[in-house]
N, C-alpha and C. Protein backbone atom coordinates (compact mmCIF):
# COMPACT_ATOMS: atom_id res chain seq x y z
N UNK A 1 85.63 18.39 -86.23
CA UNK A 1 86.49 18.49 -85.05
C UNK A 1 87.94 18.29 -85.44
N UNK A 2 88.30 17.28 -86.09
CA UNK A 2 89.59 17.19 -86.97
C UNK A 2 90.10 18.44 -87.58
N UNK A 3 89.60 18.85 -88.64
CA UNK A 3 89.78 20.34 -89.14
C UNK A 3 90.07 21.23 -87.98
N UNK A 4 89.46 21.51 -86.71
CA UNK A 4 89.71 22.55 -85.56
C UNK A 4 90.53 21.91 -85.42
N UNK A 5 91.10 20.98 -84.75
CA UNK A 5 92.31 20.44 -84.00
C UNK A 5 93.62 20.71 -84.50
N UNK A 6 93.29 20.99 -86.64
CA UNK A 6 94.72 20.91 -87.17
C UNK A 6 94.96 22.25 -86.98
N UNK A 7 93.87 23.41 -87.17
CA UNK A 7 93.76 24.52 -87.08
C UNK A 7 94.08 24.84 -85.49
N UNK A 8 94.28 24.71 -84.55
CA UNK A 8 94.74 24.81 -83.35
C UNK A 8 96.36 24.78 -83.01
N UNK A 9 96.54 23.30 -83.77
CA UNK A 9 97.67 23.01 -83.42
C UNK A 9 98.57 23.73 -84.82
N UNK A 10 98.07 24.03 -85.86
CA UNK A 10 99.03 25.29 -87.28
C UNK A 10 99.11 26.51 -86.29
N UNK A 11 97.95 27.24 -85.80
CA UNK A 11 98.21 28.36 -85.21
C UNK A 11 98.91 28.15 -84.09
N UNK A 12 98.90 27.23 -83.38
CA UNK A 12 99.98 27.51 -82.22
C UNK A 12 101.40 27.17 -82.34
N UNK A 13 101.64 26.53 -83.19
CA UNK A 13 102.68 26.15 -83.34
C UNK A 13 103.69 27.49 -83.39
N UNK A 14 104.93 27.05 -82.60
CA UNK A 14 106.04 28.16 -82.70
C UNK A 14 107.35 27.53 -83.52
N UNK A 15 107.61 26.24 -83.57
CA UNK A 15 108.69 25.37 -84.55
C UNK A 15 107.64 23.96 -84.83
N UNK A 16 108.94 23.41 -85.78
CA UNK A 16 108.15 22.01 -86.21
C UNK A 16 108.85 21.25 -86.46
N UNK A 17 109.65 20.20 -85.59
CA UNK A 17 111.15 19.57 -85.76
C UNK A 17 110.88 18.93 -86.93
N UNK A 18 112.02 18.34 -87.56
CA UNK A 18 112.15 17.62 -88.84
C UNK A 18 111.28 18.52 -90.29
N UNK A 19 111.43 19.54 -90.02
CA UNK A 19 111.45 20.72 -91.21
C UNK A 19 112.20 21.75 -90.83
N UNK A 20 112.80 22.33 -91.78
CA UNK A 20 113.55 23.49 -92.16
C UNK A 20 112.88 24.72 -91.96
N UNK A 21 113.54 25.86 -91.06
CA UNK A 21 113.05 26.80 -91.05
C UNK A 21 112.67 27.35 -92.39
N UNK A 22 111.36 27.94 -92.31
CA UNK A 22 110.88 28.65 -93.39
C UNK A 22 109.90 29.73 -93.31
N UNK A 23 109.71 30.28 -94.35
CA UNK A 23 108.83 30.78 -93.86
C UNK A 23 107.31 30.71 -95.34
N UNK A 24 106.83 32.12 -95.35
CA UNK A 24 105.86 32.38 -96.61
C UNK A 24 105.94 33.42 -97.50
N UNK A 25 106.10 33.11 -99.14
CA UNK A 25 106.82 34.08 -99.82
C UNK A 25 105.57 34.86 -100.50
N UNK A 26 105.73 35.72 -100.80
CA UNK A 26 104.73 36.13 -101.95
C UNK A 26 103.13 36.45 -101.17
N UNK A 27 102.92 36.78 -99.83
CA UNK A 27 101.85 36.73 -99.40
C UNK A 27 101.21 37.62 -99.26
N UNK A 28 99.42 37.65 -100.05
CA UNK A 28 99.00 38.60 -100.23
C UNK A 28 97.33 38.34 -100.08
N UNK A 29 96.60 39.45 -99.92
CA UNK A 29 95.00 39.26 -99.49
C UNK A 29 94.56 40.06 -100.06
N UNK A 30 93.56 40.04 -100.90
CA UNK A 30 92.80 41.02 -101.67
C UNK A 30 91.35 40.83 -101.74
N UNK A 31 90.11 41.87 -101.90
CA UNK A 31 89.16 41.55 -101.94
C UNK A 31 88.03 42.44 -103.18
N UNK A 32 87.45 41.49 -104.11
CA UNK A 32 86.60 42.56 -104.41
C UNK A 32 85.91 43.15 -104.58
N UNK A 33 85.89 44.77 -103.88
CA UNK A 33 85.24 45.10 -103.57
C UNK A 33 83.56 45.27 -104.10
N UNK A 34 83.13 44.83 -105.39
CA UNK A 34 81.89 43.89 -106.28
C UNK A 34 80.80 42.86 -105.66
N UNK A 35 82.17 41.89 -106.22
CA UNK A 35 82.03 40.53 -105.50
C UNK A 35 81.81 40.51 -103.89
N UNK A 36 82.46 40.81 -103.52
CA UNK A 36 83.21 40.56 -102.57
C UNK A 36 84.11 38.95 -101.91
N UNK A 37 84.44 38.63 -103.44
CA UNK A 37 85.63 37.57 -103.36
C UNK A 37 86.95 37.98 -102.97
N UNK A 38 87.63 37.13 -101.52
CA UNK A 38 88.58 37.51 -101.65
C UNK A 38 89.61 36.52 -101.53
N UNK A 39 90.39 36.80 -102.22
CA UNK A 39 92.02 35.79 -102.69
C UNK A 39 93.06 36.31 -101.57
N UNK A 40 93.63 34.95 -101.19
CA UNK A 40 94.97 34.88 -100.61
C UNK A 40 95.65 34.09 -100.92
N UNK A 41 96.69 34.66 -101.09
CA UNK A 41 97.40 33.75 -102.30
C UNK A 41 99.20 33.23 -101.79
N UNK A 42 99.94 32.79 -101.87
CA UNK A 42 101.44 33.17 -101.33
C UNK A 42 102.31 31.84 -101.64
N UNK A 43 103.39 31.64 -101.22
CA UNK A 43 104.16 30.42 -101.55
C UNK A 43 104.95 30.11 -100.21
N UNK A 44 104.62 28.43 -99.88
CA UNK A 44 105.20 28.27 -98.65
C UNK A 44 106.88 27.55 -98.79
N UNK A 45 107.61 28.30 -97.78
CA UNK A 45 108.77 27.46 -98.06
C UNK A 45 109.11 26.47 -98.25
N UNK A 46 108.32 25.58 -97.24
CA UNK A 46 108.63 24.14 -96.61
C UNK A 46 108.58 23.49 -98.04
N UNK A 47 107.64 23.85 -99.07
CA UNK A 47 107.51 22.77 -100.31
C UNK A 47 106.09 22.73 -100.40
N UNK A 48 106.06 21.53 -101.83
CA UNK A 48 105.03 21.07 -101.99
C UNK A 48 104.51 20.23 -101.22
N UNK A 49 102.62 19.97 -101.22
CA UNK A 49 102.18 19.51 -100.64
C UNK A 49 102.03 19.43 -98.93
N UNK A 50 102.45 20.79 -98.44
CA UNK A 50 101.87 20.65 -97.08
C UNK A 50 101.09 21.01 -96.40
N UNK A 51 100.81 21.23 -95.27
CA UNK A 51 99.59 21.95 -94.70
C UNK A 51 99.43 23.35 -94.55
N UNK A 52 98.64 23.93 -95.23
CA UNK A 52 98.37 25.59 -95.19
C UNK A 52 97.34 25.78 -94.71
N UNK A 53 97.15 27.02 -93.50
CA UNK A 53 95.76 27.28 -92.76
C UNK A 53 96.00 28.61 -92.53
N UNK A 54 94.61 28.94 -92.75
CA UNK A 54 94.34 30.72 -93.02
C UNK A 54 92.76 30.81 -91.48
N UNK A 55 93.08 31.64 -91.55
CA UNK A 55 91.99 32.54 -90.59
C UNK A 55 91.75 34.07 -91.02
N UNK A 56 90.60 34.16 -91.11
CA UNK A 56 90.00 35.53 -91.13
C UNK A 56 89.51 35.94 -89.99
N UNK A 57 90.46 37.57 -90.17
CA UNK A 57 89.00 37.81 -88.55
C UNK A 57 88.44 39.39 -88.99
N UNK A 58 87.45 39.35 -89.05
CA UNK A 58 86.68 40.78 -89.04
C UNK A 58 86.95 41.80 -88.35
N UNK A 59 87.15 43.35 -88.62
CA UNK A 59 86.83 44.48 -87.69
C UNK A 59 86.63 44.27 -86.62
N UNK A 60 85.07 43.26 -86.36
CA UNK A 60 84.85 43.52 -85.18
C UNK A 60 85.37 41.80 -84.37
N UNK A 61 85.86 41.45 -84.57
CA UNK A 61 86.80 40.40 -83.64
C UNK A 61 86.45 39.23 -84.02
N UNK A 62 85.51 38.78 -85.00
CA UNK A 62 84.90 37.78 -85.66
C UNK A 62 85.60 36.62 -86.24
N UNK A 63 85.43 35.33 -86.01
CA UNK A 63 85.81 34.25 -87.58
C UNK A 63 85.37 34.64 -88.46
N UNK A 64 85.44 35.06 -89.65
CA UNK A 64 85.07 35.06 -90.79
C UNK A 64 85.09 33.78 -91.87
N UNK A 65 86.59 33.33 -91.69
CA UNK A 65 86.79 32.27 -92.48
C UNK A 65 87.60 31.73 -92.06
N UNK A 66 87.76 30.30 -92.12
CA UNK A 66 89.25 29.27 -91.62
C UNK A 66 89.06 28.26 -93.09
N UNK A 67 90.51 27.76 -93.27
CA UNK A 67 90.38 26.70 -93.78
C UNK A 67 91.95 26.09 -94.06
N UNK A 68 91.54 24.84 -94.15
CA UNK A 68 93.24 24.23 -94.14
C UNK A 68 93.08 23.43 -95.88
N UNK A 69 94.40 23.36 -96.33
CA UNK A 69 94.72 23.08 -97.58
C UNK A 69 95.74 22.40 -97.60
N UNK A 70 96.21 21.58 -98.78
CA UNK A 70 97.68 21.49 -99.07
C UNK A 70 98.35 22.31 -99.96
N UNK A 71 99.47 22.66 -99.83
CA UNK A 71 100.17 23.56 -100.94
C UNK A 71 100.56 22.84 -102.08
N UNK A 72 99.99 23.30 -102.98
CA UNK A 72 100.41 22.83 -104.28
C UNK A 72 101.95 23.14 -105.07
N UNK A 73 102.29 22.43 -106.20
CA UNK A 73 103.43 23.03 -106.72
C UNK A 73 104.67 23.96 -105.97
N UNK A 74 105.51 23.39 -106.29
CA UNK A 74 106.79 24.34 -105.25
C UNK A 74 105.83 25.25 -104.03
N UNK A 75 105.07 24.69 -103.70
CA UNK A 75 104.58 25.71 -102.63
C UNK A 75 103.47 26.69 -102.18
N UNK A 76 102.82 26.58 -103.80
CA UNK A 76 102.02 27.97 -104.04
C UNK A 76 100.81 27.55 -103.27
N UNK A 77 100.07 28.04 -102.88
CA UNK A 77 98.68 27.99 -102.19
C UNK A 77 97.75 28.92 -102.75
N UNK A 78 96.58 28.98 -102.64
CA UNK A 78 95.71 30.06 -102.95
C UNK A 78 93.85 29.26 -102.08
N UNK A 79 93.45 30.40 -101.36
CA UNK A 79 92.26 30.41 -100.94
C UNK A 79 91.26 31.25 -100.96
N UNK A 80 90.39 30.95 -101.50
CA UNK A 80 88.79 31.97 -102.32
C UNK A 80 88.08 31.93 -101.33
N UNK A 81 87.43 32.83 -101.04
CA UNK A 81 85.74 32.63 -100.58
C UNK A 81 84.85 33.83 -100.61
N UNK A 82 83.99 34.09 -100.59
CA UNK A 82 83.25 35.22 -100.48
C UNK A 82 82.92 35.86 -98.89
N UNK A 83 83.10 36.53 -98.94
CA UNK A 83 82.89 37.80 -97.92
C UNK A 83 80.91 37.66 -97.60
N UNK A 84 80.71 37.02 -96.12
CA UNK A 84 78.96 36.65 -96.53
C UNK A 84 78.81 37.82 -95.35
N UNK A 85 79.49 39.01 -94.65
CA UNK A 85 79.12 39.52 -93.91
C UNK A 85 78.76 41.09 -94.25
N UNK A 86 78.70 42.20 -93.99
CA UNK A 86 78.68 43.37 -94.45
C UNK A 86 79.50 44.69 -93.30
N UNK A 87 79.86 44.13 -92.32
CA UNK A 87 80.81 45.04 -91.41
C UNK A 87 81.81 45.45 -92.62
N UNK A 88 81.78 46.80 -92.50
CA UNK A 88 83.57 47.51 -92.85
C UNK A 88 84.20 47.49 -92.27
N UNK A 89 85.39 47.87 -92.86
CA UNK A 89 86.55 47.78 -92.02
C UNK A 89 87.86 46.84 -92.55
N UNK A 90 88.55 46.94 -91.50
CA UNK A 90 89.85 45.49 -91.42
C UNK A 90 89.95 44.90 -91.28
N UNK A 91 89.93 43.90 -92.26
CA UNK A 91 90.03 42.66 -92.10
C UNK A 91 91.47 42.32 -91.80
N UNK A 92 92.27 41.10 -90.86
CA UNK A 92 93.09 40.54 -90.34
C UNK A 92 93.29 39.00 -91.49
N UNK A 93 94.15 39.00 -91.82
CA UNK A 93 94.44 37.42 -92.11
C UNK A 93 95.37 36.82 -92.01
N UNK A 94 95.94 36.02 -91.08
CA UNK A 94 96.69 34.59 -90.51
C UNK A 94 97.06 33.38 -91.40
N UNK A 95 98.22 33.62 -91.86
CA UNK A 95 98.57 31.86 -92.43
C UNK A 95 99.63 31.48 -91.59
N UNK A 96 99.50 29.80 -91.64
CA UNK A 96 100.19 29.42 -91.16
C UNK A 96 100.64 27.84 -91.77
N UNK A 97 101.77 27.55 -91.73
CA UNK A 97 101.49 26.08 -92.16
C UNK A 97 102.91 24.89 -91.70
N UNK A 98 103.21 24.02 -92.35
CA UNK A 98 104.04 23.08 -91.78
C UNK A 98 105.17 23.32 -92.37
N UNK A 99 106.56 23.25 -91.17
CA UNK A 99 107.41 24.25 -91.63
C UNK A 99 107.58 25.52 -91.60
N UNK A 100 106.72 25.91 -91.24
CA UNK A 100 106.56 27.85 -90.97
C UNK A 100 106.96 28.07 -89.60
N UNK A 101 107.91 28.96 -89.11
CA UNK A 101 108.32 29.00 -87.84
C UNK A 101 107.43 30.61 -86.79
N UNK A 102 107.24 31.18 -88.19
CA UNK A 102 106.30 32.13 -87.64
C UNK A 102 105.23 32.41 -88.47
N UNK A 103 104.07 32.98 -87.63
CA UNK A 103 102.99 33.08 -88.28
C UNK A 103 103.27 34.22 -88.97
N UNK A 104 102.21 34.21 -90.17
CA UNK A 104 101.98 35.48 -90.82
C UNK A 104 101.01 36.10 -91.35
N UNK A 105 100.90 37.90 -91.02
CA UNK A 105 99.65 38.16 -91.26
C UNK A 105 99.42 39.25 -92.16
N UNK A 106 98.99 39.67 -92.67
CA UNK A 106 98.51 40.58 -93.45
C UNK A 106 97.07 41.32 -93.10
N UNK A 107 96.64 42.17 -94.23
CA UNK A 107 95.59 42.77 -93.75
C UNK A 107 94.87 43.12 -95.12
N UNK A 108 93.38 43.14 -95.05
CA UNK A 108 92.69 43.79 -96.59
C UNK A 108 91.23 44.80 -96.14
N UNK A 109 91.30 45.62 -96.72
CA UNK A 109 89.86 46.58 -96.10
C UNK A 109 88.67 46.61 -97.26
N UNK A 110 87.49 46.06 -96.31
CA UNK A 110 86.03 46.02 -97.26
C UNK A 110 85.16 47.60 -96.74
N UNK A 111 85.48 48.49 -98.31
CA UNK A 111 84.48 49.26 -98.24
C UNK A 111 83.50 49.53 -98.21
N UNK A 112 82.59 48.45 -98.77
CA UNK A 112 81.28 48.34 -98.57
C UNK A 112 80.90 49.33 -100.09
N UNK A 113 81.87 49.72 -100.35
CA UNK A 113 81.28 50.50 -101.92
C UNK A 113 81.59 49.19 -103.13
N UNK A 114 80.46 49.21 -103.98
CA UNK A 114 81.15 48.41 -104.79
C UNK A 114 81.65 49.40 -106.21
């Protein structure tokens, strides 16, 4: 329930007094198409060590994946997991974290070919 709550309050958030606008550098989602491991990877402004939270959502309107982290080193983040579903399509992905004034999203497509 903790984990949802932080994940509620990262995604809703629109500012975050006592941090510096920032945002997320380097942000990217890939999957592969094999495995079907996929990496998101990026660098948050705010710095090291803060809160980073990702959401996946499937084609068809699904959670796929959530998870919250701290950012490591000047910022960098990175989150793995495997793909346990088999819908194609577009995938959606959401980061967000402390210090981030807007969300950000990207996108990665599972062909289902490996």
């Amino acid at each position: 329930i903790a984990l949802l709550v932080v994940l509620v309050m990262l995604f809703s958030m629109s500012s975050i007094s006592g941090y510096a606008a920032s945002g997320i550098e380097q942000f990217t989602a890939n999957i592969n198409q094999t495995t079907k491991v996929v990496t998101i990877s990026g660098k948050l402004g705010s710095g090291e060590n803060k809160l980073v939270s990702v959401r996946v959502t499937g084609p068809d309107d699904t959670i796929e994946y959530t998870n919250t982290i701290p950012s490591g080193a000047d910022g960098v983040f990175q989150f793995q997991f495997k793909l346990t579903g088999t819908v194609t399509g577009t995938y959606t992905v959401d980061v967000n974290g402390e210090g981030v004034t807007v969300l950000q999203s990207t996108t990665f497509t599972y062909t289902g070919v490996s």
